[in-house]
Structure formats: C-alpha cells, structure tokens
Protein backbone atom coordinates (compact mmCIF):
# COMPACT_ATOMS: atom_id res chain seq x y z
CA UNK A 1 0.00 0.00 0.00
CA UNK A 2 1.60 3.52 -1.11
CA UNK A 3 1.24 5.79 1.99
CA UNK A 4 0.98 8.68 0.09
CA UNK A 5 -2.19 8.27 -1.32
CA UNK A 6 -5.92 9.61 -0.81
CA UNK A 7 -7.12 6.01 -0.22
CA UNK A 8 -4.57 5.84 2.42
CA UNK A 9 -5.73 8.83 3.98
CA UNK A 10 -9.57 8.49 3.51
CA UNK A 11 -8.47 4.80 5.35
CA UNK A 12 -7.10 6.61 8.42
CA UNK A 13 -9.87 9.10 8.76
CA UNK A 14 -12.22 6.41 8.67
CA UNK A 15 -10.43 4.14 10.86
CA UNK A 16 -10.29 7.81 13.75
CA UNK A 17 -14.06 8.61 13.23
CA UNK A 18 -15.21 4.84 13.38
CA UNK A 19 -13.10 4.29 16.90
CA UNK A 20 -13.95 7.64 18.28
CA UNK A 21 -17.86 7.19 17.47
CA UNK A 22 -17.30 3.65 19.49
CA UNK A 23 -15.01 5.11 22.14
CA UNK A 24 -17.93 8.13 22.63
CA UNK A 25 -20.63 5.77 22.96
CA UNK A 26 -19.93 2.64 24.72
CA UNK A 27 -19.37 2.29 28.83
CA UNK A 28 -18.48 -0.46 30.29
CA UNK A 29 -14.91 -1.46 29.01
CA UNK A 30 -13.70 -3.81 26.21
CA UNK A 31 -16.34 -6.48 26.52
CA UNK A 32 -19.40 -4.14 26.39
CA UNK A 33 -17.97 -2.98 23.20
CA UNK A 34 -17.66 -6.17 21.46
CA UNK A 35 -21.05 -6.40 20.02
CA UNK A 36 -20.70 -2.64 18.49
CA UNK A 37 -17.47 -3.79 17.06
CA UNK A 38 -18.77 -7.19 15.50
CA UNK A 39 -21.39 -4.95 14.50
CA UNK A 40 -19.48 -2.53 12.96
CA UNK A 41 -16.05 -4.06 11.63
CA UNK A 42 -17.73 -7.65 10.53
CA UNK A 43 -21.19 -7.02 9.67
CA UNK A 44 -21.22 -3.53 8.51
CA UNK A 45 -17.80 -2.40 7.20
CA UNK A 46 -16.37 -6.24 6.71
CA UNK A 47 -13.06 -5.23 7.86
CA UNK A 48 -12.80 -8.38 9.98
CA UNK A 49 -14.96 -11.58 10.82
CA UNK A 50 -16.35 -12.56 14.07
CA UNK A 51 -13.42 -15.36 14.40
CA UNK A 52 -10.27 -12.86 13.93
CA UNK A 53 -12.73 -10.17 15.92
CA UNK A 54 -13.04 -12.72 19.13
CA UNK A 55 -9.22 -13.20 18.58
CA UNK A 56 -8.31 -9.78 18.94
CA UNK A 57 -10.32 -9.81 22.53
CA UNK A 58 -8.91 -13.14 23.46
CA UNK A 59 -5.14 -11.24 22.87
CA UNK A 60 -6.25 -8.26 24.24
CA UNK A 61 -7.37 -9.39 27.44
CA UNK A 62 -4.00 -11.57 27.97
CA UNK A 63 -2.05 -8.54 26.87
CA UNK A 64 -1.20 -5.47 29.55
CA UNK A 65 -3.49 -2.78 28.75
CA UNK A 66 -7.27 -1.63 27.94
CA UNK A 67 -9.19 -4.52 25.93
CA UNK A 68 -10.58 -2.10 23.69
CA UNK A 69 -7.43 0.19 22.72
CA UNK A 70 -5.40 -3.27 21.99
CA UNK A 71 -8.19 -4.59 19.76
CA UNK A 72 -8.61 -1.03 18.05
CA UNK A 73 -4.44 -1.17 17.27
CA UNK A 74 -5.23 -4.56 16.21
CA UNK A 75 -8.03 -3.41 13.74
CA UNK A 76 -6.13 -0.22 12.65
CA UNK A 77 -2.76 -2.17 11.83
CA UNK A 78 -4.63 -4.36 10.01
CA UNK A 79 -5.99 -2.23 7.81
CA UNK A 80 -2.90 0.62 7.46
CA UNK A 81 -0.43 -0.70 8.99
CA UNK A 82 1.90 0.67 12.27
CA UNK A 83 0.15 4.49 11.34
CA UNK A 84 -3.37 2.54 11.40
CA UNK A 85 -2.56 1.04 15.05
CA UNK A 86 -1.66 4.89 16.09
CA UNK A 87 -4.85 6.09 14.41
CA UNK A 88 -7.10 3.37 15.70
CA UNK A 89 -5.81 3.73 19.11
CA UNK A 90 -6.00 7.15 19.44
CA UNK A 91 -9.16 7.21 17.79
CA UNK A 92 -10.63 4.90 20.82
CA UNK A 93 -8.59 6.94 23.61
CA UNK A 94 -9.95 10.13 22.27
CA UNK A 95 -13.28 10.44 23.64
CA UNK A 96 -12.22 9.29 26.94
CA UNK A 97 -9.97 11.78 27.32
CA UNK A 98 -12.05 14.67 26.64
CA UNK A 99 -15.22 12.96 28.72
CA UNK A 100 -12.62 12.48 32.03
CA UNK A 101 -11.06 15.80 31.54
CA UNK A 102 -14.54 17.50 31.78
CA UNK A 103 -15.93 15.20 34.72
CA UNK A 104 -13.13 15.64 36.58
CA UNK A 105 -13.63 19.53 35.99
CA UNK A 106 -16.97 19.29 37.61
CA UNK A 107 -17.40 15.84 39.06
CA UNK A 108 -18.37 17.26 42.49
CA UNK A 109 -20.50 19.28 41.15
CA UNK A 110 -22.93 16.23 40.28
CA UNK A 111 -22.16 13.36 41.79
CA UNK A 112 -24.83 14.16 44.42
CA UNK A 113 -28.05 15.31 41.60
CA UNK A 114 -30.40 12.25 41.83
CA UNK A 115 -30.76 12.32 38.53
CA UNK A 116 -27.09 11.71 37.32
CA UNK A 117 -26.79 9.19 39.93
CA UNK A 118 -29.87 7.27 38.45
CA UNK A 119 -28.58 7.91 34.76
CA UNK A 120 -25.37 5.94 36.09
CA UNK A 121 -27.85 3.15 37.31
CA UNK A 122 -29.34 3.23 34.24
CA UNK A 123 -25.86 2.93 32.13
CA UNK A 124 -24.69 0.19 34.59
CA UNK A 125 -28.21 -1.81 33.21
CA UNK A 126 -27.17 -1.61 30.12
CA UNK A 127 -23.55 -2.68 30.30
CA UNK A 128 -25.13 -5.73 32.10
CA UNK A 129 -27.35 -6.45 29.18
CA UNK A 130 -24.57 -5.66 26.65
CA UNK A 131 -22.12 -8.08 28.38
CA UNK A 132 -24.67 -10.95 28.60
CA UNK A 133 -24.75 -10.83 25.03
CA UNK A 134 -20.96 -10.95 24.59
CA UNK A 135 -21.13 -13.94 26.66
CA UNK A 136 -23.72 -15.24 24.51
CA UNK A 137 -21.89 -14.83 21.80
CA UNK A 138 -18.25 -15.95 22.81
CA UNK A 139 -20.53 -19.36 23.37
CA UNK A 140 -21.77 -19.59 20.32
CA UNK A 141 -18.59 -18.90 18.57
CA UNK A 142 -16.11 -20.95 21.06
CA UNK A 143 -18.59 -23.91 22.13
CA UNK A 144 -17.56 -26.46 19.37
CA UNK A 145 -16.73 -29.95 20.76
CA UNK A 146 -17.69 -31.73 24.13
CA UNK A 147 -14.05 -31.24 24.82
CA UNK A 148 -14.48 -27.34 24.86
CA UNK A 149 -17.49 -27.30 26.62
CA UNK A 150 -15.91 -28.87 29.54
CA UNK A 151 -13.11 -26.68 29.49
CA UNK A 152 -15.08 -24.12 29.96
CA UNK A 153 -17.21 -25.63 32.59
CA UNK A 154 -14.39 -26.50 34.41
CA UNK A 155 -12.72 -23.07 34.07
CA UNK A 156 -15.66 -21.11 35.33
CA UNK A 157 -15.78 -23.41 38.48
CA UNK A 158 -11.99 -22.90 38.90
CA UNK A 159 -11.98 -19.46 39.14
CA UNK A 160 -15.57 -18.80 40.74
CA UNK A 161 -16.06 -21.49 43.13
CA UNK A 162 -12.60 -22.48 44.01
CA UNK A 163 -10.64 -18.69 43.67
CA UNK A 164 -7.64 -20.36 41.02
CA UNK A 165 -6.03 -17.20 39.57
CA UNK A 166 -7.12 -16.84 35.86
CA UNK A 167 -3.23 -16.91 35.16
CA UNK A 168 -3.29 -20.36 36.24
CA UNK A 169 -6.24 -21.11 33.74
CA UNK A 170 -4.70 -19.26 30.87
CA UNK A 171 -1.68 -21.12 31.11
CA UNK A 172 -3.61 -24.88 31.59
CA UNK A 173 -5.32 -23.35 28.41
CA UNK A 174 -2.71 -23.12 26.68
C-alpha cells in the first residue's frame, strides 16, 4: 500500500471517526464494546470476521493494557499498517480523554443530583445487558466440541467457586 495516497488517507480518517464514534458511545470497558465492534467491523464495514474479531479480545485481554485500545491497534494495523494502530488507538482513547477531563472539571458538582446518579444506574443496566450478550456470543462462537465445553465448565468453576487465579487457567489453556 503507497502511503501517500488519498485512499490511504480516507483509510485513516475512517479508521479515527469509526473508533472515536465507538469510544464516545460505549461504557463499560472492552467487553461491552464487542457487540458494536462485531457490528461494525464484521457485519457492517467487513473489515474483519467474528473469528479474527473474538481473537483480537482473546489477545487483548491476555495482553497489559485496555481490551478495547489493543483490539482497536489490532483493527487499525490491520488495515494501514503501524500508522493505522496509532490512528485506531487514538481514535478509541480520544473520547475518553475529553469525557474524564470534563468530569473531573466538575465531578463534584454532580455526583450528588439524583438524577445523574440514576442515569449511572441506568448505564450500569445496560452494560449488564450488553455483556450478557458478549457472553452469549463468545458461546456460540467458542462452544464447538464436548471437549471445549468442559473446558469451559471447568474453568468457570476454577476461578468462581474455588478462587484459582485466571493466570493459572490461561496457562492450563494453553
């Protein structure tokens, strides 16, 4: 691909927008995004599939930082290379910077209004809702065999029942 081109650039600009609209309207972290990204890099724009999509978040949650910025590098540097990692991360970052950076300007000025409070309650719904349906769908994709079904069965009890360290589960995985 010939950086200097207006494909190139149109590529990037996309790839900013696209993040930054995701980054602006999702809350809840990585996983509460998922479903806006399948929707929006597999279904809509086809710039991945739900495999190499559930991938990135598999990666991204085993790598140090924020789900969502390492999946958004992932996306970008597929599509434009080391630029297109910088663009798609700081696409995703953007939005959260400029959201904290006015909060913290005039968080105490709200926390207390009922109102905000119960629009937080109402967000916090939502994220529920939106990660039941990424577990859902990591299911549906990653339920294949008996074999991986009682991995995962046995995983779950691991860490919720018997308090192994999810490093220790990873690694088993693996």
């Amino acid at each position: 691909m010939k950086i200097w081109n207006k494909k190139y650039f149109r590529d990037l600009w996309d790839l900013y927008l696209l993040f930054c609209k995701i980054g602006a309207v999702t809350f809840g972290g990585g996983l509460a995004m998922l479903p806006i990204l399948e929707e929006e890099l597999a279904i809509k724009r086809k710039w991945t599939n739900r495999e190499q999509l559930l991938d990135y978040f598999a990666i991204g949650q085993v790598t140090p930082g924020i789900i969502a910025v390492n999946v958004s590098t992932f996306i970008g540097y597929n599509r434009c290379g080391i630029i297109g990692g910088i663009v798609g991360t700081l696409g995703i970052i953007t939005p959260s910077i400029i959201i904290i950076t006015i909060l913290a300007l005039f968080i105490s000025n709200f926390s207390e209004i009922p109102i905000v409070q119960k629009a937080l309650a109402g967000i916090n719904i939502v994220v529920a809702a939106l990660l039941t349906k990424v577990v859902i769908t990591f299911f549906k994709n990653s339920i294949h065999s008996f074999f991986s079904a009682l991995l995962m069965i046995t995983s779950f009890v691991l860490v919720s029942f018997f308090k192994v360290s999810t490093i220790w589960v990873i690694l088993a995985g693996i």
